[in-house]
PDB file of N, CA and C in Angstrom:
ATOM      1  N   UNK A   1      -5.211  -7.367 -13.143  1.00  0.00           N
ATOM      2  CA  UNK A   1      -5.033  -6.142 -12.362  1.00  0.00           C
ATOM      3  C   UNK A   1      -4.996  -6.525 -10.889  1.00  0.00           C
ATOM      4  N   UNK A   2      -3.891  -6.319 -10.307  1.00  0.00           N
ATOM      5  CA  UNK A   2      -3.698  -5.963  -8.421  1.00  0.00           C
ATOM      6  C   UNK A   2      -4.740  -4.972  -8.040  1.00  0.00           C
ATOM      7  N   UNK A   3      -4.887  -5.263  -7.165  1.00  0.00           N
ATOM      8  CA  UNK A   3      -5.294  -4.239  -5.784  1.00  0.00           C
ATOM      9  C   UNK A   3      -4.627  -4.074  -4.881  1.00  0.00           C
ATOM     10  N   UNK A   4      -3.968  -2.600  -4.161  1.00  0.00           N
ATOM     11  CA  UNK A   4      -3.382  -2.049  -3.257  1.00  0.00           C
ATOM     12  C   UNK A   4      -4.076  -1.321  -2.449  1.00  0.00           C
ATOM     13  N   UNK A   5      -4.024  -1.024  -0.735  1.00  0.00           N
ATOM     14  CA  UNK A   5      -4.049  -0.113  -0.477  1.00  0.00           C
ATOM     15  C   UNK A   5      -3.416   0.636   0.383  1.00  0.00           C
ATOM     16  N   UNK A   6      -3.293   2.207   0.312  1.00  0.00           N
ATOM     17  CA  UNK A   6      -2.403   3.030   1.152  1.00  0.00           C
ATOM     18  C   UNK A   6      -2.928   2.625   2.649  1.00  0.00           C
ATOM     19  N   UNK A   7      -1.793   1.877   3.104  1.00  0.00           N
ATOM     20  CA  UNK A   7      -1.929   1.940   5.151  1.00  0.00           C
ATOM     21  C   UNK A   7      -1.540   2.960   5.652  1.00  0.00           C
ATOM     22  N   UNK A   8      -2.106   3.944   6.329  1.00  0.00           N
ATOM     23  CA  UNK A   8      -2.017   4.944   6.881  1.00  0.00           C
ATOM     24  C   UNK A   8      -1.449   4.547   8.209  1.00  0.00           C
ATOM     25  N   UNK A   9      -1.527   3.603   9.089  1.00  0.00           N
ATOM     26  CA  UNK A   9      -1.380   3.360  10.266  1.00  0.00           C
ATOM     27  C   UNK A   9      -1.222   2.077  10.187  1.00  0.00           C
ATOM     28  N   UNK A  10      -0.381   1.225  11.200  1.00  0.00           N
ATOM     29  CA  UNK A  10      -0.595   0.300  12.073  1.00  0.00           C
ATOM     30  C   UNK A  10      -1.951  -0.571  12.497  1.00  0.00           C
ATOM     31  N   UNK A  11      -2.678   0.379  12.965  1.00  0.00           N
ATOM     32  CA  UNK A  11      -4.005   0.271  13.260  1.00  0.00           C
ATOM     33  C   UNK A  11      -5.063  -0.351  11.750  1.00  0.00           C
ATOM     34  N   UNK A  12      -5.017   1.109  11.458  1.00  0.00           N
ATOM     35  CA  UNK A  12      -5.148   0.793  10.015  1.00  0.00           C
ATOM     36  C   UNK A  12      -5.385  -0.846   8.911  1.00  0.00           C
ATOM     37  N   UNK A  13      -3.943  -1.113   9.148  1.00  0.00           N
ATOM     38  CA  UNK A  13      -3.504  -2.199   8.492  1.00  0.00           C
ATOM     39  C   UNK A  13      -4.091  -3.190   8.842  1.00  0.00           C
ATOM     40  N   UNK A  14      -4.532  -3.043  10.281  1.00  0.00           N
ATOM     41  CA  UNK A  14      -4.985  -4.524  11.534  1.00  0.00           C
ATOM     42  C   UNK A  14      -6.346  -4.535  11.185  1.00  0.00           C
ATOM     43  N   UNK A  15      -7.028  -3.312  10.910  1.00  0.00           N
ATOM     44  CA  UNK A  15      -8.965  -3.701  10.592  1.00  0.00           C
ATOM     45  C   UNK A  15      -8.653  -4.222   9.480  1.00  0.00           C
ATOM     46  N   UNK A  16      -8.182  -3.903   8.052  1.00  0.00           N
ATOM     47  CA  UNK A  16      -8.272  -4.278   6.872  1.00  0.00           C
ATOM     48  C   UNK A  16      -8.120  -5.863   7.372  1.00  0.00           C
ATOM     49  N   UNK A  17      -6.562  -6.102   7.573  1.00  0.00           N
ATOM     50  CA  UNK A  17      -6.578  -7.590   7.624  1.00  0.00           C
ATOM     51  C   UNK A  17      -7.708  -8.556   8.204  1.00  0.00           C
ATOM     52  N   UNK A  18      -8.391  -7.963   9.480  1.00  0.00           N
ATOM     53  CA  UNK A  18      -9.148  -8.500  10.085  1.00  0.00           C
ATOM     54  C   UNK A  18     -10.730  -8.329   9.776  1.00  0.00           C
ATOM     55  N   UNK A  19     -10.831  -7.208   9.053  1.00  0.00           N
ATOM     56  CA  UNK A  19     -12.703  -7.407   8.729  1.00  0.00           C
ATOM     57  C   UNK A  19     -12.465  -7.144   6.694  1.00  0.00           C
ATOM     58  N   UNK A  20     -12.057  -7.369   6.245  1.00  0.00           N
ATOM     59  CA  UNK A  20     -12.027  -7.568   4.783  1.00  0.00           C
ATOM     60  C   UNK A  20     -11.568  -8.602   4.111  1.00  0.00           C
ATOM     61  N   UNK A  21     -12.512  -9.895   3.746  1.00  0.00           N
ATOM     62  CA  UNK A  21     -11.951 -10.653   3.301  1.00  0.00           C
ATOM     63  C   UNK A  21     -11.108 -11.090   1.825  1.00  0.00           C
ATOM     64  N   UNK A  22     -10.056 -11.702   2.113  1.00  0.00           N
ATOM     65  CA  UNK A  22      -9.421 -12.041   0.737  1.00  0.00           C
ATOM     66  C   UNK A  22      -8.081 -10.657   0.742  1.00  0.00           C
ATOM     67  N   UNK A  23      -8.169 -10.055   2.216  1.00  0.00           N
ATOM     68  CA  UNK A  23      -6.932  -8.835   2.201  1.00  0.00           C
ATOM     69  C   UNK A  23      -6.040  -9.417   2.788  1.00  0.00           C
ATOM     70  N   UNK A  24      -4.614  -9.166   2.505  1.00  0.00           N
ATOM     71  CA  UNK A  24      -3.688 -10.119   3.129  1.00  0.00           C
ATOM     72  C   UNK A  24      -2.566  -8.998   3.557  1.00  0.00           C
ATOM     73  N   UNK A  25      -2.267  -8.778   5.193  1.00  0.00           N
ATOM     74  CA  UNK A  25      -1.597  -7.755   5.497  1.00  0.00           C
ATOM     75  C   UNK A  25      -0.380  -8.663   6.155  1.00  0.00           C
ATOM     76  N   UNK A  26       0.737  -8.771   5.914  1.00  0.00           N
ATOM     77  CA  UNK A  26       1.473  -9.949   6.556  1.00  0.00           C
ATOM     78  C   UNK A  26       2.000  -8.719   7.716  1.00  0.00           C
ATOM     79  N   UNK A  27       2.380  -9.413   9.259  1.00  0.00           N
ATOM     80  CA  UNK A  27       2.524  -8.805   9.905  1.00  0.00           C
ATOM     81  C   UNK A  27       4.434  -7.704  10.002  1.00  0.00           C
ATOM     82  N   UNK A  28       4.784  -8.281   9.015  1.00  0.00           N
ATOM     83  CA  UNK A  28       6.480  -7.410   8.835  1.00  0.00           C
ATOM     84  C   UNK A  28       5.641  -5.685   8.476  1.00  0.00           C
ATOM     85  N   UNK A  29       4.553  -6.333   7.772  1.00  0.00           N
ATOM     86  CA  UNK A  29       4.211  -4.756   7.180  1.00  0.00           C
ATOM     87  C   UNK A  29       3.619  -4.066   8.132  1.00  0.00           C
ATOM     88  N   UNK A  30       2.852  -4.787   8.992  1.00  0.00           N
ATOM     89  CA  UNK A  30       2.368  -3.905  10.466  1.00  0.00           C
ATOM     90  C   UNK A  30       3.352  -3.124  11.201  1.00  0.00           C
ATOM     91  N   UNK A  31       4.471  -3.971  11.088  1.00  0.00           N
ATOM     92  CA  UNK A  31       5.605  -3.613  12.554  1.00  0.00           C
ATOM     93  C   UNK A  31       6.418  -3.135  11.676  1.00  0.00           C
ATOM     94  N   UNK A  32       6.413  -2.405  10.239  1.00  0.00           N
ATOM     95  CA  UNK A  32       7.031  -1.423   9.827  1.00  0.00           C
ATOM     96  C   UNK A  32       6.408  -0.283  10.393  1.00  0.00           C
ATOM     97  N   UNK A  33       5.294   0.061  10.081  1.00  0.00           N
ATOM     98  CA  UNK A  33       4.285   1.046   9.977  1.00  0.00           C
ATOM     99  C   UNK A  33       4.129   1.473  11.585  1.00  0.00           C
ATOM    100  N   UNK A  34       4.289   0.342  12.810  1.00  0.00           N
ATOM    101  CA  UNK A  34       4.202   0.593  13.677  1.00  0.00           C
ATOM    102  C   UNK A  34       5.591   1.630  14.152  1.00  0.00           C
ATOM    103  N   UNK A  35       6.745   0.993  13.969  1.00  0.00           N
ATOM    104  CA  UNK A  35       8.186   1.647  14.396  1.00  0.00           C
ATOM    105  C   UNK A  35       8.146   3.199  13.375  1.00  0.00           C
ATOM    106  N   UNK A  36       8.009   2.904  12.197  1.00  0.00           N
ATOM    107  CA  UNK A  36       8.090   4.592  11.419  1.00  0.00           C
ATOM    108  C   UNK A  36       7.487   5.672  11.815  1.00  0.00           C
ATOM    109  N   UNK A  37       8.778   6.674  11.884  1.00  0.00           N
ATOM    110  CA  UNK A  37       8.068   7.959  12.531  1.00  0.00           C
ATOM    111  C   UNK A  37       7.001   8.588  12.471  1.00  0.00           C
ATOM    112  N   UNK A  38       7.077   8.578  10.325  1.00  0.00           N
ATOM    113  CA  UNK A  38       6.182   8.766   9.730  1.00  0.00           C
ATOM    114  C   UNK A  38       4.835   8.175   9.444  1.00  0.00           C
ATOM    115  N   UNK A  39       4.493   7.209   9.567  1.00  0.00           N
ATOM    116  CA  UNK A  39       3.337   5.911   9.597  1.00  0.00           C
ATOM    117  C   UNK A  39       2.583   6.467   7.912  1.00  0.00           C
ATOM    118  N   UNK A  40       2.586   7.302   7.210  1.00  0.00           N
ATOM    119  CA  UNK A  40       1.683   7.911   6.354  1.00  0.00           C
ATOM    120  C   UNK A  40       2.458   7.578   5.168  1.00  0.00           C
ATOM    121  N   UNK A  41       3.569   8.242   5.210  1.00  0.00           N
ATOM    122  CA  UNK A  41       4.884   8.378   4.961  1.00  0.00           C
ATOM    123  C   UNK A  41       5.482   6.675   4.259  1.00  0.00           C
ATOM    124  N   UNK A  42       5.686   6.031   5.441  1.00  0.00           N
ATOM    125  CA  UNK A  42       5.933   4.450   5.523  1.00  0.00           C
ATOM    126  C   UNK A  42       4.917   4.048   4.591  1.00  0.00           C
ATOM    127  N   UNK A  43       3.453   3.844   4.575  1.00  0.00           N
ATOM    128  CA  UNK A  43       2.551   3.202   3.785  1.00  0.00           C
ATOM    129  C   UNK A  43       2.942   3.451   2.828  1.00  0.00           C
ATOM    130  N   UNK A  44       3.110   4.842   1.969  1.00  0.00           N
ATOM    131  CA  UNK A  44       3.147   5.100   0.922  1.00  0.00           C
ATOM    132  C   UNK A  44       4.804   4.710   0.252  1.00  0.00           C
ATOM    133  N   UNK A  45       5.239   4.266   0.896  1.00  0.00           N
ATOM    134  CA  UNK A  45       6.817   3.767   0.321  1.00  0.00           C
ATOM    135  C   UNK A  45       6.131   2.016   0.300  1.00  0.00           C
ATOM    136  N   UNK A  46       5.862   1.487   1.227  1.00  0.00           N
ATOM    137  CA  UNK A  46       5.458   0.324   1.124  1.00  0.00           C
ATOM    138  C   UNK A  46       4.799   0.104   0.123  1.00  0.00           C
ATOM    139  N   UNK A  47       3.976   1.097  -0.265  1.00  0.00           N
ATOM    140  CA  UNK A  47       3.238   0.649  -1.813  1.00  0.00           C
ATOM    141  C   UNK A  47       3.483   0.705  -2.965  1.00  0.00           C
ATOM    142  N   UNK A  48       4.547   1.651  -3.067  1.00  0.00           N
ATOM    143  CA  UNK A  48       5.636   1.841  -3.961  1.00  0.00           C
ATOM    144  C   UNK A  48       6.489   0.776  -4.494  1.00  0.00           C
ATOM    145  N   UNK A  49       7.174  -0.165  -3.414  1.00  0.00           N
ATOM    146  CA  UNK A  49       7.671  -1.823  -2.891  1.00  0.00           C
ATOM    147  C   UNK A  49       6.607  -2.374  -3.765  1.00  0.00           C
ATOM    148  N   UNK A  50       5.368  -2.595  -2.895  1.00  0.00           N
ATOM    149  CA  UNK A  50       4.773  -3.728  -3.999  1.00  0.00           C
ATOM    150  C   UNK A  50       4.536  -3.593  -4.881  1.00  0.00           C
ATOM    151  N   UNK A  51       3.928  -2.168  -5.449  1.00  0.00           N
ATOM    152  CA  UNK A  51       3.840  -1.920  -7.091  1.00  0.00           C
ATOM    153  C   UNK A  51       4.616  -2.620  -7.832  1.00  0.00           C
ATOM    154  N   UNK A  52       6.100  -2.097  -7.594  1.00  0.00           N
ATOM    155  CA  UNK A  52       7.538  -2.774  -8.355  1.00  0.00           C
ATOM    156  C   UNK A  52       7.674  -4.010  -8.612  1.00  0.00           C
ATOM    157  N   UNK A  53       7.114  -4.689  -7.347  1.00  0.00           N
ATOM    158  CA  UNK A  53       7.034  -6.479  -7.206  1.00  0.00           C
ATOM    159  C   UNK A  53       5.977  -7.124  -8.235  1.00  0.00           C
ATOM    160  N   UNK A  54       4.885  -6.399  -8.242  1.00  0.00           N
ATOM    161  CA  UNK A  54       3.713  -6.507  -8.793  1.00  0.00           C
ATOM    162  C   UNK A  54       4.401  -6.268 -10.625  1.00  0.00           C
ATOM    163  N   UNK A  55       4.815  -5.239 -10.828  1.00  0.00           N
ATOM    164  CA  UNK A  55       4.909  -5.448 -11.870  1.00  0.00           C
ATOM    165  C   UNK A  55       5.866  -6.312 -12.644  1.00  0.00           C
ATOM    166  N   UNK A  56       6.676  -7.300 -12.104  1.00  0.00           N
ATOM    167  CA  UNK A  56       7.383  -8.423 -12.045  1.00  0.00           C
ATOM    168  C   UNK A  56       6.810  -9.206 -12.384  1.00  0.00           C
ATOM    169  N   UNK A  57       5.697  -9.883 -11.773  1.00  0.00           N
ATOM    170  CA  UNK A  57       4.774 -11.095 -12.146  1.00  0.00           C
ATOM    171  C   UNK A  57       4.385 -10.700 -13.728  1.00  0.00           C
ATOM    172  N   UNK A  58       4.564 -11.994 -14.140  1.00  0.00           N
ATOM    173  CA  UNK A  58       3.648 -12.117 -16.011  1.00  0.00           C
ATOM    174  C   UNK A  58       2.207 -11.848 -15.660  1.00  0.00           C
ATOM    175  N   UNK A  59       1.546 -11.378 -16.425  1.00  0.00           N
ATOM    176  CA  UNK A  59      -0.054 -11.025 -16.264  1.00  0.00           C
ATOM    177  C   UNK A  59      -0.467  -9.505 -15.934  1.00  0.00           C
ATOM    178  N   UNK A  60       0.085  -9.346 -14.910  1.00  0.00           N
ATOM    179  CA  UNK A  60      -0.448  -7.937 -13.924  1.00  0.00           C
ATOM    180  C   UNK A  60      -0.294  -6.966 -15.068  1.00  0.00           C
ATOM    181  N   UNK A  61      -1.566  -6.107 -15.527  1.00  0.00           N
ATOM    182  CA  UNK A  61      -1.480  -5.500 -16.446  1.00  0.00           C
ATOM    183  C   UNK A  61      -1.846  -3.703 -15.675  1.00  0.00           C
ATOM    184  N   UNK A  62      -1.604  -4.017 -14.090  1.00  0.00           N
ATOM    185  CA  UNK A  62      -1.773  -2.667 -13.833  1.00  0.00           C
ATOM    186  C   UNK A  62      -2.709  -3.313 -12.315  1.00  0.00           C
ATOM    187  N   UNK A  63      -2.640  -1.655 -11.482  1.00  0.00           N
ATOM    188  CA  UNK A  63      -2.923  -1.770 -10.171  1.00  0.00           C
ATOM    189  C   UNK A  63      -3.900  -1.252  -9.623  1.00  0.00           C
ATOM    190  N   UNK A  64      -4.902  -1.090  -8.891  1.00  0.00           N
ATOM    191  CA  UNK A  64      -6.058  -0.317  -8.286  1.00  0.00           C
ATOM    192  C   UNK A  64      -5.551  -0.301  -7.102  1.00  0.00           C
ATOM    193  N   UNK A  65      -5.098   1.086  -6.840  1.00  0.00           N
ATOM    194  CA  UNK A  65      -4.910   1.937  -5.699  1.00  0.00           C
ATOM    195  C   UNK A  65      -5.951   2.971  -4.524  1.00  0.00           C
ATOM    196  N   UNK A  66      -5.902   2.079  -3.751  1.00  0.00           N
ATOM    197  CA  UNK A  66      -7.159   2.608  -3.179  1.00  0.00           C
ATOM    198  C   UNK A  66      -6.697   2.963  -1.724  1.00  0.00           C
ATOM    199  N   UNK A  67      -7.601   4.233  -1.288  1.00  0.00           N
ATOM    200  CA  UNK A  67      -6.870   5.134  -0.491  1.00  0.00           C
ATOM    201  C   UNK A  67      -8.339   4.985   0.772  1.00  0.00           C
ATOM    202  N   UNK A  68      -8.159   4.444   1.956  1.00  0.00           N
ATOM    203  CA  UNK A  68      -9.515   5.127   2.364  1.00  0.00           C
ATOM    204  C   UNK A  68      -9.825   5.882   3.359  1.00  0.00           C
ATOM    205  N   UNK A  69      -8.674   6.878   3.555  1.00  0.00           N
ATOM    206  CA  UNK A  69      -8.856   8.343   4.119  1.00  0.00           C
ATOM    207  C   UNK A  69      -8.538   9.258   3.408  1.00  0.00           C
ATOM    208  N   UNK A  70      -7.118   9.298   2.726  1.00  0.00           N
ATOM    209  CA  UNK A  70      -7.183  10.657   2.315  1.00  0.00           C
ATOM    210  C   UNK A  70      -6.383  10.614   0.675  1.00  0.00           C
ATOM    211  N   UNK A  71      -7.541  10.830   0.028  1.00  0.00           N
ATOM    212  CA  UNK A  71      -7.048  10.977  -1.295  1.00  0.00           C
ATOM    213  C   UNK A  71      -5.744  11.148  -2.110  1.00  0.00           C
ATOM    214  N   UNK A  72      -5.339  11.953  -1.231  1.00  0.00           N
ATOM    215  CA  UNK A  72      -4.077  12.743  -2.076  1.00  0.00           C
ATOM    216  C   UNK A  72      -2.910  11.694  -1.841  1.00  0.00           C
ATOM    217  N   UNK A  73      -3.299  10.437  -1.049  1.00  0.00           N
ATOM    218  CA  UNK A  73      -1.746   9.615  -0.983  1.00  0.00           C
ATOM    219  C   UNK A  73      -1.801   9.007  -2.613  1.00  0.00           C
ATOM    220  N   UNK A  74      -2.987   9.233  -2.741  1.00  0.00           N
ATOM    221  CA  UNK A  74      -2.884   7.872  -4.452  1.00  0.00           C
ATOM    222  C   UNK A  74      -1.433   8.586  -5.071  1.00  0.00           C
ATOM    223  N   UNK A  75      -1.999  10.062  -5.982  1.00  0.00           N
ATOM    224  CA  UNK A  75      -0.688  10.384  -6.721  1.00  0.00           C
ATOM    225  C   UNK A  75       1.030  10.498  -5.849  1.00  0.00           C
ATOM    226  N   UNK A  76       0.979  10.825  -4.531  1.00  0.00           N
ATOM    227  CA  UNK A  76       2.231  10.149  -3.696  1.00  0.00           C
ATOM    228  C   UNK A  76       2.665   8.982  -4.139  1.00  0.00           C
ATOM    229  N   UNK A  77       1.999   7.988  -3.801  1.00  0.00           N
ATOM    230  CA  UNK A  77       2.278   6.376  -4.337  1.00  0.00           C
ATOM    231  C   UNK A  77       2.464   6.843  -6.346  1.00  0.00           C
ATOM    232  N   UNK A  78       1.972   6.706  -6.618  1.00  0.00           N
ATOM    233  CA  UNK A  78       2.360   7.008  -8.205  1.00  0.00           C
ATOM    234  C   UNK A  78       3.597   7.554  -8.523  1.00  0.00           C
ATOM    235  N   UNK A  79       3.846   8.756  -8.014  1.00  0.00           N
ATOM    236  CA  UNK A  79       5.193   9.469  -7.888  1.00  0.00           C
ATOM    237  C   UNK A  79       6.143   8.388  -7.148  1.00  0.00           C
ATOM    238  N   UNK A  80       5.920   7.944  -6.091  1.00  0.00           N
ATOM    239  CA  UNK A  80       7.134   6.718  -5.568  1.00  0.00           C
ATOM    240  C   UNK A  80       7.489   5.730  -6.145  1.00  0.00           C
ATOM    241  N   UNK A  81       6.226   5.504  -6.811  1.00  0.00           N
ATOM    242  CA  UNK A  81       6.406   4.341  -7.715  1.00  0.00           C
ATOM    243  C   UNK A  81       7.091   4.548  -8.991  1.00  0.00           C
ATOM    244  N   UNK A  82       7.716   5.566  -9.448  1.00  0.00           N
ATOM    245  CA  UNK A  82       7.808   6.027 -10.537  1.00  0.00           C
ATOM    246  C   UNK A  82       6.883   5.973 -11.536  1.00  0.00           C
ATOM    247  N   UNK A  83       5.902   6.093 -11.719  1.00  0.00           N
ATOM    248  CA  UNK A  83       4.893   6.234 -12.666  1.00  0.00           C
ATOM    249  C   UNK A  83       4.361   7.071 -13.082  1.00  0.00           C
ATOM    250  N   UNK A  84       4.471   7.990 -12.673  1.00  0.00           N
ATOM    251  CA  UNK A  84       4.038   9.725 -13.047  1.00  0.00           C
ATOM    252  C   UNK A  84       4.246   9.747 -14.432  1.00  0.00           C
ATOM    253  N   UNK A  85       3.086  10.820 -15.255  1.00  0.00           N
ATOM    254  CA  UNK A  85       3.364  10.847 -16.849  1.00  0.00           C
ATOM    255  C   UNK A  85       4.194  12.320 -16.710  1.00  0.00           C
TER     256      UNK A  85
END
């Protein structure tokens, strides 16, 4: 199982990388999130992206989506991801 989480911001993206270890935010994904109008919006397509990638690799039997402001992006990301039942 992966772990994801929704970047809400720019900002955002920069504490995770920098005070959570073993999180890996490469900086293309910052300076998306930074230029998008939307920044909320952007995360949740970005996670959508890696889901897809993620489920490519042999093994990954599924993802932990973790949100840590505002709940309601999880089922967003689910729906982008196509995964909705």
């Amino acid at each position: 199982i992966g772990a994801i989480a929704v970047l809400v911001s720019a900002d955002d993206a920069r504490w995770l990388r920098d005070n959570r270890p073993n999180v890996m935010v490469p900086d293309v994904l910052i300076d998306r999130l930074e230029k998008a109008a939307d920044p909320e919006a952007e995360g949740i397509s970005i996670c959508a992206e890696i889901i897809a990638e993620l489920q490519q690799i042999p093994g990954i039997a599924g993802v932990n989506i973790i949100a840590s402001r505002d709940l309601a992006a999880i089922p967003k990301v689910i729906k982008a991801a196509g995964l909705s039942a």
